[in-house]
PDB file of N, CA and C in Angstrom:
ATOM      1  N   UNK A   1      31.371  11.974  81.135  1.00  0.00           N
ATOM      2  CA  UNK A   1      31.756  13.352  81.406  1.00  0.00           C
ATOM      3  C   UNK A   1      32.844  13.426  82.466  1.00  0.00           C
ATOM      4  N   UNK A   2      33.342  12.425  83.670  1.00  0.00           N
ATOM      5  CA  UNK A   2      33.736  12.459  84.108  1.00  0.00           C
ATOM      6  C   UNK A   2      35.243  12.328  83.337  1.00  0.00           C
ATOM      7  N   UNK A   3      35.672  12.104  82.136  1.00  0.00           N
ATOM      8  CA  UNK A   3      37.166  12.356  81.788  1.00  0.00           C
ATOM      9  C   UNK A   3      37.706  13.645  81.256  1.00  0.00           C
ATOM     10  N   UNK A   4      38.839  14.013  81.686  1.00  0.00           N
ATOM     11  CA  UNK A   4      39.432  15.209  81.743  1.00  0.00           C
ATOM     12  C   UNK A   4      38.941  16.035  80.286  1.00  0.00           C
ATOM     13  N   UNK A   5      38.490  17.347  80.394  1.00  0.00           N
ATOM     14  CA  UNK A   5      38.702  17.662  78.726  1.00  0.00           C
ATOM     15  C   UNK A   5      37.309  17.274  78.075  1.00  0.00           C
ATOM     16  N   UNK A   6      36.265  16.709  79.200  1.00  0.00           N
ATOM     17  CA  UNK A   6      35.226  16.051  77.850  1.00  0.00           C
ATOM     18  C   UNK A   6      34.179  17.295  77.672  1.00  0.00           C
ATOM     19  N   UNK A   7      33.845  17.268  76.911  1.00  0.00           N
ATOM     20  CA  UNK A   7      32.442  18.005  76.555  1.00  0.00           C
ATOM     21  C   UNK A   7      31.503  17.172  75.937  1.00  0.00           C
ATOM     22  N   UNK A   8      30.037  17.620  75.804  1.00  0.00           N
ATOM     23  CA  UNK A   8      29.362  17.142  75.536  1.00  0.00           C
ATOM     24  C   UNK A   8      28.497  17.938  74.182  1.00  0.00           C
ATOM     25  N   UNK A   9      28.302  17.619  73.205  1.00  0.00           N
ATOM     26  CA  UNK A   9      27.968  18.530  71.978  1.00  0.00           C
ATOM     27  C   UNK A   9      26.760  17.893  70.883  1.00  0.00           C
ATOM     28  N   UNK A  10      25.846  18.158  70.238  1.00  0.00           N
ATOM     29  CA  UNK A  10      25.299  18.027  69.562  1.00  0.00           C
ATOM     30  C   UNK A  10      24.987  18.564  67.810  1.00  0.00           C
ATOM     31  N   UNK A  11      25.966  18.625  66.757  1.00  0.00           N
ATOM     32  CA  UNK A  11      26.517  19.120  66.632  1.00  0.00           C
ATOM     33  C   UNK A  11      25.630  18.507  64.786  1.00  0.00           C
ATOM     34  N   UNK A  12      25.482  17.468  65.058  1.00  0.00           N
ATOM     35  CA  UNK A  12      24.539  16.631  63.747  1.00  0.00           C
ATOM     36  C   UNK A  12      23.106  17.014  63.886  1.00  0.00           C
ATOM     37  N   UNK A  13      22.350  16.975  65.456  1.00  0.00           N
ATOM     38  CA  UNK A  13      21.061  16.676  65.048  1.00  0.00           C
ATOM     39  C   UNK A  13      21.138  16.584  66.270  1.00  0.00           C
ATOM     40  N   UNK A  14      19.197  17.257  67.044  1.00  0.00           N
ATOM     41  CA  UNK A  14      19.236  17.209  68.520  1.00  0.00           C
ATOM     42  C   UNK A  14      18.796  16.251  69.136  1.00  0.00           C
ATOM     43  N   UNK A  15      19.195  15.225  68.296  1.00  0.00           N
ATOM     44  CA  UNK A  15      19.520  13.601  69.325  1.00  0.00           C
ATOM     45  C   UNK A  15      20.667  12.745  69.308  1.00  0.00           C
ATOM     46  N   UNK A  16      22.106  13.463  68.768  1.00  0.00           N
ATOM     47  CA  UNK A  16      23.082  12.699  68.933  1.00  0.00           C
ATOM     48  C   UNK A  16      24.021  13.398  69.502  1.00  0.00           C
ATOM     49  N   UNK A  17      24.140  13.040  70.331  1.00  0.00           N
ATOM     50  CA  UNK A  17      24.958  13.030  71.640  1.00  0.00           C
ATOM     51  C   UNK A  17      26.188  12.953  71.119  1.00  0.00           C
ATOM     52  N   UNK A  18      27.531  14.011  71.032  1.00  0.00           N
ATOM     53  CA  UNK A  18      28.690  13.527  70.699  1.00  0.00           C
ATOM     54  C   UNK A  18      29.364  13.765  72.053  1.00  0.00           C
ATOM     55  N   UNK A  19      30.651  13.029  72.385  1.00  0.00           N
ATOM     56  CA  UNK A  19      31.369  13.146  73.285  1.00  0.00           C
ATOM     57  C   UNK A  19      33.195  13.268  72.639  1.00  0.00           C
ATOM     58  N   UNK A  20      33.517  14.824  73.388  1.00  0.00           N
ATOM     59  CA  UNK A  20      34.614  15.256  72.492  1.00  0.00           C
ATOM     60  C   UNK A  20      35.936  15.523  73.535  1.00  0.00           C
ATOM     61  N   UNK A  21      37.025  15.572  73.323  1.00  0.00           N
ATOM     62  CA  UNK A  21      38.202  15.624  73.923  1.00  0.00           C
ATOM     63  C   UNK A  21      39.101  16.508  73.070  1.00  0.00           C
ATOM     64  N   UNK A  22      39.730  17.506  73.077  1.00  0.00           N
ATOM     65  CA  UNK A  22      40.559  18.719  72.448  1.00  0.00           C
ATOM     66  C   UNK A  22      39.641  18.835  71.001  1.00  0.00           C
ATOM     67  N   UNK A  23      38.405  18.926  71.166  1.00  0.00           N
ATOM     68  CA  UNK A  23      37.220  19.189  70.266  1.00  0.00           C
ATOM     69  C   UNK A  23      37.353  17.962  69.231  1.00  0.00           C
ATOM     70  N   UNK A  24      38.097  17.078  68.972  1.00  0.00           N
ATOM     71  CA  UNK A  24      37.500  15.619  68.414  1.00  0.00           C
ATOM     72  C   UNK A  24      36.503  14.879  68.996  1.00  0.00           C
ATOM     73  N   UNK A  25      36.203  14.155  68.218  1.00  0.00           N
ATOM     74  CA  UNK A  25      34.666  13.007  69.038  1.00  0.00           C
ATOM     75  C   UNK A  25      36.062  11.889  69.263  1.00  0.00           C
ATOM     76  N   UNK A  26      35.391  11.177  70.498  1.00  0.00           N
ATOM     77  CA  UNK A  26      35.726   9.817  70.986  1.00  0.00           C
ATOM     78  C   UNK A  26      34.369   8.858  71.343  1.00  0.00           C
ATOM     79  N   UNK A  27      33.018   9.406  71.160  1.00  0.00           N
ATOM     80  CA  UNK A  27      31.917   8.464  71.615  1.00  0.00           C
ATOM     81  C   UNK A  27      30.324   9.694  71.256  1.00  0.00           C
ATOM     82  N   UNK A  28      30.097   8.803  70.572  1.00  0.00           N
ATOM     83  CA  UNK A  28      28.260   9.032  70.111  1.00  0.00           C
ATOM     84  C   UNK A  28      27.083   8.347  70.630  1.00  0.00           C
ATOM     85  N   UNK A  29      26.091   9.022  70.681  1.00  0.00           N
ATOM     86  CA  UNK A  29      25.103   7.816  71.211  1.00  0.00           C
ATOM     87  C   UNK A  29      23.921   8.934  70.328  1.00  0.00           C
ATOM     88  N   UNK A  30      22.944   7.985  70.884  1.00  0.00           N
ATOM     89  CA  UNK A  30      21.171   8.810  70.531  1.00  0.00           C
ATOM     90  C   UNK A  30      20.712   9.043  71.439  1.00  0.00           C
ATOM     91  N   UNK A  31      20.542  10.024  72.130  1.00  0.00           N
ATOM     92  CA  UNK A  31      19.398  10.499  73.606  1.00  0.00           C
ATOM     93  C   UNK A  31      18.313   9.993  73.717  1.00  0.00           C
ATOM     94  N   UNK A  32      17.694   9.768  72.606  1.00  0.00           N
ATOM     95  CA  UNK A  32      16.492   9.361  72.376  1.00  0.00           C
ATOM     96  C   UNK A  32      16.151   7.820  73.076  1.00  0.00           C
ATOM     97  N   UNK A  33      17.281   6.586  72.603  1.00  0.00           N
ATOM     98  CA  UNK A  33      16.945   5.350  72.721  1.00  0.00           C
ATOM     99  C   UNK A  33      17.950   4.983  73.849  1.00  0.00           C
ATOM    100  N   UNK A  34      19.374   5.601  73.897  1.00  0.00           N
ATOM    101  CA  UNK A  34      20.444   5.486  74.051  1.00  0.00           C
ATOM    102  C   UNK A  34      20.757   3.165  73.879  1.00  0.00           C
ATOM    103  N   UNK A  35      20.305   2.934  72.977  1.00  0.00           N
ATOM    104  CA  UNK A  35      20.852   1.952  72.450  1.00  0.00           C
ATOM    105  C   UNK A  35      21.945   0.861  71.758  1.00  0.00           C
ATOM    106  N   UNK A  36      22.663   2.297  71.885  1.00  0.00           N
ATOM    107  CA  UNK A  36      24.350   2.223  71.522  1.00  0.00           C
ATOM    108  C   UNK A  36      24.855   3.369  71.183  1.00  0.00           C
ATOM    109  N   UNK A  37      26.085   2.715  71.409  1.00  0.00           N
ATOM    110  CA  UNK A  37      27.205   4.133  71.407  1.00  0.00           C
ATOM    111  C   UNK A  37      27.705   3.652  69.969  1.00  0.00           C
ATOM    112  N   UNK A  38      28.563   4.564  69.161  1.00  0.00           N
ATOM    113  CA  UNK A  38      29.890   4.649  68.534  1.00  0.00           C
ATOM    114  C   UNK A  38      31.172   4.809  69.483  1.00  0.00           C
ATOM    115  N   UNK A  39      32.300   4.124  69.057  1.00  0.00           N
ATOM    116  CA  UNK A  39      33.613   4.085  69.876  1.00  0.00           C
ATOM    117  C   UNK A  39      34.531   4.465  68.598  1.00  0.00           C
ATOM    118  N   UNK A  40      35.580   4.428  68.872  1.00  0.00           N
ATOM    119  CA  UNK A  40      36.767   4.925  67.837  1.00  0.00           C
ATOM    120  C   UNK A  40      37.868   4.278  68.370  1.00  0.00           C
ATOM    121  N   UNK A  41      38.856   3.128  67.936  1.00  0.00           N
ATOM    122  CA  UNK A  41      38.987   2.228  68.308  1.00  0.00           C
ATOM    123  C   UNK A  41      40.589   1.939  67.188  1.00  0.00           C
ATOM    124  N   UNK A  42      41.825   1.528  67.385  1.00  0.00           N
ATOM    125  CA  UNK A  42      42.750   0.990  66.724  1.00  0.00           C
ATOM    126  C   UNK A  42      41.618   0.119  65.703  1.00  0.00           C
ATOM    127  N   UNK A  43      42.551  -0.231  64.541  1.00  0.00           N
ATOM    128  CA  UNK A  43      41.806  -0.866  63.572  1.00  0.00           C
ATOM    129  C   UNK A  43      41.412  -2.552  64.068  1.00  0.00           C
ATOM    130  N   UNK A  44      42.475  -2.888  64.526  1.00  0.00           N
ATOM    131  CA  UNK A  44      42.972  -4.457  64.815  1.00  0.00           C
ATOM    132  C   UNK A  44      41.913  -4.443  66.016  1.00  0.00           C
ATOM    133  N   UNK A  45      41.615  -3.733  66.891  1.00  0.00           N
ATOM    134  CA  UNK A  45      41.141  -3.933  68.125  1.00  0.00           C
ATOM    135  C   UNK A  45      39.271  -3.692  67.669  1.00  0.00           C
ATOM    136  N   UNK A  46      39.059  -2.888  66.507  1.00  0.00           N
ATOM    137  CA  UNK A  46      37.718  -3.047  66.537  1.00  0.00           C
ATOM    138  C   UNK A  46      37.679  -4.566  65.378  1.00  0.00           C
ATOM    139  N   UNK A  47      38.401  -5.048  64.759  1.00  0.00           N
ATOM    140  CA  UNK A  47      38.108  -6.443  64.368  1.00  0.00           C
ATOM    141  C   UNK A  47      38.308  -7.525  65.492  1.00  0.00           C
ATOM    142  N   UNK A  48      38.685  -7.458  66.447  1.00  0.00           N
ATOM    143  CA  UNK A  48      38.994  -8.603  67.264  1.00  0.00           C
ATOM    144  C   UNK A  48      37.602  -8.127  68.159  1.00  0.00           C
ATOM    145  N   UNK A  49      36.790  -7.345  68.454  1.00  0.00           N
ATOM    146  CA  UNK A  49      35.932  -7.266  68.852  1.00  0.00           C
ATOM    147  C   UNK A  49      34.640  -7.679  67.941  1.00  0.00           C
ATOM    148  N   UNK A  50      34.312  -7.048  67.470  1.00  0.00           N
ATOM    149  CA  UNK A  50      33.569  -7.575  66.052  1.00  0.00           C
ATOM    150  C   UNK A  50      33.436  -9.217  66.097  1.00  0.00           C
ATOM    151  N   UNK A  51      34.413  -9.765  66.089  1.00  0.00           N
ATOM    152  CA  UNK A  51      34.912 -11.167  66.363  1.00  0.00           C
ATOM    153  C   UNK A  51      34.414 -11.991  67.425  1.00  0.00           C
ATOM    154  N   UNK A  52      35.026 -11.331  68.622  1.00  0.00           N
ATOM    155  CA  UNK A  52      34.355 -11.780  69.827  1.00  0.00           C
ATOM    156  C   UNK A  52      33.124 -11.265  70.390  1.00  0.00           C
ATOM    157  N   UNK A  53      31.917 -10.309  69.837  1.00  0.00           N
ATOM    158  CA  UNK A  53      30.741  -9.981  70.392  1.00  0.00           C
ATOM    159  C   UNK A  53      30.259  -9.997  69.164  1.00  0.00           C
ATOM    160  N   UNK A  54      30.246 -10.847  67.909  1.00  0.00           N
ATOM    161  CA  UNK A  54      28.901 -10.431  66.873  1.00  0.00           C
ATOM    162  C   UNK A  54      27.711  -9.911  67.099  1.00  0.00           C
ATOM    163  N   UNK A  55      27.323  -9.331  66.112  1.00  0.00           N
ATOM    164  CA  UNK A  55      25.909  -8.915  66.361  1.00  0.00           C
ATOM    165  C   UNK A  55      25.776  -8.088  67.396  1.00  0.00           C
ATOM    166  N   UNK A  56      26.730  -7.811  68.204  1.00  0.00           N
ATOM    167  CA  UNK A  56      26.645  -6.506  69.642  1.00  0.00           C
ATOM    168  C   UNK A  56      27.920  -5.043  69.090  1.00  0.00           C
ATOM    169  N   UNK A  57      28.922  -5.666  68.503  1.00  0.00           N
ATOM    170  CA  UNK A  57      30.190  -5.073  67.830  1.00  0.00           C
ATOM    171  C   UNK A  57      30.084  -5.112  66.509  1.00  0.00           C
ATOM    172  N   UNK A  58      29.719  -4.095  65.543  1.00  0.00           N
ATOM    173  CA  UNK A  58      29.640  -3.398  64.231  1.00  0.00           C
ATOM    174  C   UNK A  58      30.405  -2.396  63.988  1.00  0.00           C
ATOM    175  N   UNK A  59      30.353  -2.804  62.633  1.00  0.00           N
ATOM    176  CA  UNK A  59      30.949  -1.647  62.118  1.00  0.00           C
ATOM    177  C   UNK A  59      30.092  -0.719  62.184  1.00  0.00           C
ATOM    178  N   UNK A  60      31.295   1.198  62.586  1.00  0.00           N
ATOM    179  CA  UNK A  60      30.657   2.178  63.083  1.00  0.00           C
ATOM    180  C   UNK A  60      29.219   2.646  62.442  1.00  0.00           C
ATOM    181  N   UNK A  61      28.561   2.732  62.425  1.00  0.00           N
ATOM    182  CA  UNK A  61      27.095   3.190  61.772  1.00  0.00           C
ATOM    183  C   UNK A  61      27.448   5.080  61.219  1.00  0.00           C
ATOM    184  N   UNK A  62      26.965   5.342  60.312  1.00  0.00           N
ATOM    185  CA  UNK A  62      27.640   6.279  59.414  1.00  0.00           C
ATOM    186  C   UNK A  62      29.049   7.161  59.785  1.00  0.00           C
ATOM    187  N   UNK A  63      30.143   6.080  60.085  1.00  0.00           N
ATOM    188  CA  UNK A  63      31.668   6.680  60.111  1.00  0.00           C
ATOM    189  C   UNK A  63      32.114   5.764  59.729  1.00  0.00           C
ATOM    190  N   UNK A  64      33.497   5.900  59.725  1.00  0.00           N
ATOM    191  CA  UNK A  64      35.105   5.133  58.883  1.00  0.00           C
ATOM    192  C   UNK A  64      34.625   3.646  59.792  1.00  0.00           C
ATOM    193  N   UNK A  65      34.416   2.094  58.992  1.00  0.00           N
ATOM    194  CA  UNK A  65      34.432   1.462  59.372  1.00  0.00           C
ATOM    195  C   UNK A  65      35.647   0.933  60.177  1.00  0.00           C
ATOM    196  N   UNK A  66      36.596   1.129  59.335  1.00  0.00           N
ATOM    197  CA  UNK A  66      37.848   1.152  59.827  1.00  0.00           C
ATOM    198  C   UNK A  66      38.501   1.316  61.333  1.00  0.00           C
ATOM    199  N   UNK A  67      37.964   2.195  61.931  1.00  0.00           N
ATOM    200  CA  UNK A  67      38.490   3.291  63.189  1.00  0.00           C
ATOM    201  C   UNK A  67      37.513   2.755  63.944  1.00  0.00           C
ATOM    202  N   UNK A  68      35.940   2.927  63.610  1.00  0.00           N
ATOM    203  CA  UNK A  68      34.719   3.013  64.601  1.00  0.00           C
ATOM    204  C   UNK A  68      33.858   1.614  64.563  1.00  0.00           C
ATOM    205  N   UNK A  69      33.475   1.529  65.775  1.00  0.00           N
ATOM    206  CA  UNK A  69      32.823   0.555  65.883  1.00  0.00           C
ATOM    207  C   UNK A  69      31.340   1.075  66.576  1.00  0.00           C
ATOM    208  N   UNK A  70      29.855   0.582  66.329  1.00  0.00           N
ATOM    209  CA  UNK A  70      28.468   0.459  67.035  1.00  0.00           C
ATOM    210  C   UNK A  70      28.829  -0.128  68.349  1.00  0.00           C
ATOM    211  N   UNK A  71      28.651  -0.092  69.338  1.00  0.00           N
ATOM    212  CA  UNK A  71      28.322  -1.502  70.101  1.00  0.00           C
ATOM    213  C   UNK A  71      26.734  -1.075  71.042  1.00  0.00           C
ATOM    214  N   UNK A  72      26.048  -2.240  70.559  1.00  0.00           N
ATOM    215  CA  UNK A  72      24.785  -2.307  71.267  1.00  0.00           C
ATOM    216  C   UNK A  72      24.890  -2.274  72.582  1.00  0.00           C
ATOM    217  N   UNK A  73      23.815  -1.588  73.186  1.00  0.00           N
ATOM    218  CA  UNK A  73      23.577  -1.657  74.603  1.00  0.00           C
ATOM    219  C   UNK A  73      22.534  -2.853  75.111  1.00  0.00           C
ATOM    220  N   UNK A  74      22.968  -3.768  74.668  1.00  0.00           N
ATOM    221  CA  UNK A  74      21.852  -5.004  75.009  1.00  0.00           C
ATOM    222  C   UNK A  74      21.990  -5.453  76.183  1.00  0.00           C
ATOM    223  N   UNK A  75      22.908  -5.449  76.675  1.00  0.00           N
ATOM    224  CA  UNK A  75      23.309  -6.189  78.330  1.00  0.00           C
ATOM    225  C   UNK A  75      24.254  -7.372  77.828  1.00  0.00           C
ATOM    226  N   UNK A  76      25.051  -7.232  76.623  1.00  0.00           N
ATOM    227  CA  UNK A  76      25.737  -8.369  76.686  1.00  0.00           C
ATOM    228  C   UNK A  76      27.554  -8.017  76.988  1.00  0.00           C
ATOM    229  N   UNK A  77      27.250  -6.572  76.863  1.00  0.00           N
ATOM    230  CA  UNK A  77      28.962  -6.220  77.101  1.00  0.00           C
ATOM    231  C   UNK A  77      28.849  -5.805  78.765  1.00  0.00           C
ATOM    232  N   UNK A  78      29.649  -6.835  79.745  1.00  0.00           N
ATOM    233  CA  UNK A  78      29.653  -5.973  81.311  1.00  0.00           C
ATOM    234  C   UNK A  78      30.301  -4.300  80.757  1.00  0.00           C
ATOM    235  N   UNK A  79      29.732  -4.026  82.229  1.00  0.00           N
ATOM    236  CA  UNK A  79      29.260  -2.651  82.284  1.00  0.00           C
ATOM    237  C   UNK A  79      31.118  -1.990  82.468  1.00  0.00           C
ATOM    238  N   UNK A  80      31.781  -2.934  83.368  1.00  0.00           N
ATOM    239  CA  UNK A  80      33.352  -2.966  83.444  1.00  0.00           C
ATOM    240  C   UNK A  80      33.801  -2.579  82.235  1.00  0.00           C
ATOM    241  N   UNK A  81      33.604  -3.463  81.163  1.00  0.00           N
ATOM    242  CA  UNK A  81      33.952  -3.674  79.794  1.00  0.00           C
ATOM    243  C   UNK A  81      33.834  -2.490  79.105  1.00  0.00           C
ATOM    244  N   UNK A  82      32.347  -2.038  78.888  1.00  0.00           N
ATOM    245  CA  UNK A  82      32.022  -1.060  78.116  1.00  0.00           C
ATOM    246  C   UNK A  82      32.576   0.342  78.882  1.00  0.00           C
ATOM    247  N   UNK A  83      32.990   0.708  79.990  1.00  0.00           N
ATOM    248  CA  UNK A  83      33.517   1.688  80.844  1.00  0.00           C
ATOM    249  C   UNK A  83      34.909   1.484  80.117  1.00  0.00           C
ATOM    250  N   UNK A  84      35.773   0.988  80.047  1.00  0.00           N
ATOM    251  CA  UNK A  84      37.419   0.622  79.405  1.00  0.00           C
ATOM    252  C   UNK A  84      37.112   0.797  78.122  1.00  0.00           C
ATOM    253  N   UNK A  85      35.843   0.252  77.571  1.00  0.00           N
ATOM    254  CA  UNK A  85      36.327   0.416  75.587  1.00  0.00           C
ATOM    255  C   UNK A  85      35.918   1.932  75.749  1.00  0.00           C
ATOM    256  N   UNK A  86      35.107   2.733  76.252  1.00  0.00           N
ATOM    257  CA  UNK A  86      35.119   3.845  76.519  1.00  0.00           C
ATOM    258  C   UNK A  86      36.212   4.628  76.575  1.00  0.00           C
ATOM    259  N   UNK A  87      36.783   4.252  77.825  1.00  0.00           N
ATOM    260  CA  UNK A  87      38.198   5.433  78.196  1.00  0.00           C
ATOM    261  C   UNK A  87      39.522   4.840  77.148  1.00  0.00           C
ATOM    262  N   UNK A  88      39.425   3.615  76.766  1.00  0.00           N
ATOM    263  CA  UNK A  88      40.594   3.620  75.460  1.00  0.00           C
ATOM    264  C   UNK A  88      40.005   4.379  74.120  1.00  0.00           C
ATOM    265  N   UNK A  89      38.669   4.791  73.800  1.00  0.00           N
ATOM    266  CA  UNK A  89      38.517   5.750  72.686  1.00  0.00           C
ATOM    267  C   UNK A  89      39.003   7.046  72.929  1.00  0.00           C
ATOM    268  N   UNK A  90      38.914   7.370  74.219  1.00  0.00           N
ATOM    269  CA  UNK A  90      39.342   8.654  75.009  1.00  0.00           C
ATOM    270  C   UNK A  90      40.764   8.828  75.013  1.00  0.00           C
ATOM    271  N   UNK A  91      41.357   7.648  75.156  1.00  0.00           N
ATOM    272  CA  UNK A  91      42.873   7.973  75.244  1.00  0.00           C
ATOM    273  C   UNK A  91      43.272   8.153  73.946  1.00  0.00           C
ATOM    274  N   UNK A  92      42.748   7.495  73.043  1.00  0.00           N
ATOM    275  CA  UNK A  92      43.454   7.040  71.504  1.00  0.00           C
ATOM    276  C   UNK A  92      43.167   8.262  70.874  1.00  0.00           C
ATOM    277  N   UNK A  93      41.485   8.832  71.130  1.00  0.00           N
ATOM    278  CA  UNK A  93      41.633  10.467  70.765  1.00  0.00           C
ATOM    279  C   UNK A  93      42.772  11.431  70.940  1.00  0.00           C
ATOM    280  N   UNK A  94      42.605  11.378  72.682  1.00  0.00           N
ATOM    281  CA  UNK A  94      43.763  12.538  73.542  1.00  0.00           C
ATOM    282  C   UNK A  94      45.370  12.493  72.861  1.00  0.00           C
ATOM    283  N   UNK A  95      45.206  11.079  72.623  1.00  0.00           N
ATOM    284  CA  UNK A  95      46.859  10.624  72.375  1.00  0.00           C
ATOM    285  C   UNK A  95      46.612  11.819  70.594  1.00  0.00           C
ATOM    286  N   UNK A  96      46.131  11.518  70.033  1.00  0.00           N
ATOM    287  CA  UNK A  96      46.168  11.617  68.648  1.00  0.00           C
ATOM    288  C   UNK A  96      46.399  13.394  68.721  1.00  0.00           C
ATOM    289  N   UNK A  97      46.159  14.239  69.830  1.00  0.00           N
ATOM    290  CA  UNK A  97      45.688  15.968  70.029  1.00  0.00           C
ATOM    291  C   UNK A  97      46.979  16.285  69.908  1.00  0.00           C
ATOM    292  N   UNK A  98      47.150  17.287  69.559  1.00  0.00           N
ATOM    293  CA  UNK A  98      48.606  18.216  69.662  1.00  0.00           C
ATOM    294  C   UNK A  98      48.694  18.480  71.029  1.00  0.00           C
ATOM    295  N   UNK A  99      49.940  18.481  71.600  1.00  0.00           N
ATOM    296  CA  UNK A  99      50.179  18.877  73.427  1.00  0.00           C
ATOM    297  C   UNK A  99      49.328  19.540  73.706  1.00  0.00           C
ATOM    298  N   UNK A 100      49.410  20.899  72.502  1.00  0.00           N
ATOM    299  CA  UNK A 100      48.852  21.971  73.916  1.00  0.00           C
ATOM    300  C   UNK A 100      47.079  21.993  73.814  1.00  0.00           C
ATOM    301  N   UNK A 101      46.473  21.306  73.266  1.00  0.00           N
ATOM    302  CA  UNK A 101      45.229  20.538  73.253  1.00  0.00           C
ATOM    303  C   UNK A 101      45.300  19.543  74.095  1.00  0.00           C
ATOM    304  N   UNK A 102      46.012  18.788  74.812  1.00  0.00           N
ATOM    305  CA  UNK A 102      45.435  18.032  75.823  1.00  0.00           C
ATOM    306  C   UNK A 102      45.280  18.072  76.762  1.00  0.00           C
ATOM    307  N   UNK A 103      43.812  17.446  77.713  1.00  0.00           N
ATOM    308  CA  UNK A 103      43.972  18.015  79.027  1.00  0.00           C
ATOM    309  C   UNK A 103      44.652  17.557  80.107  1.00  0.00           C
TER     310      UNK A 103
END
């Protein structure tokens, strides 16, 4: 919540958490388990992840495999890490908004 523009919305079902920027999603989770997020991600950058964290980095769980990636909250991504793949879904959203939609 702390990035410019975010809101917080529920919008599927009152346990998924969407996180939105000029009203697009950039990050999902479940309230319930919070066991992983969804990210939204260049294509190339969620296969080179996928790559380097198997089994923690999936393809997005019901979205565009393509764009989105799962990543488990197991303790295997530092907390550094998962804070940056965070704010690059945020930017890649913001970037994607028409001007006068961004914050």
């Amino acid at each position: 919540m702390g990035l410019p523009g975010t809101e917080e919305t529920v919008p599927f079902d009152r346990t998924t958490l969407v996180f939105k920027v000029g009203g697009k999603m950039y990050a999902l989770a479940d309230v319930e388990t919070f066991d992983s997020i969804n990210l939204k991600w260049p294509p190339e950058a969620n296969l080179e992840r996928r790559e380097e964290y198997p089994g923690t980095v999936n393809p997005g769980y019901h979205m565009s495999k393509v764009h989105w990636s799962t990543v488990k909250l197991d303790g295997r991504i530092p907390d550094r890490v998962l804070t940056a793949w965070i704010r690059e879904s945020y930017e890649l959203v913001k970037a994607g908004l028409p001007k006068t939609k961004r914050p």
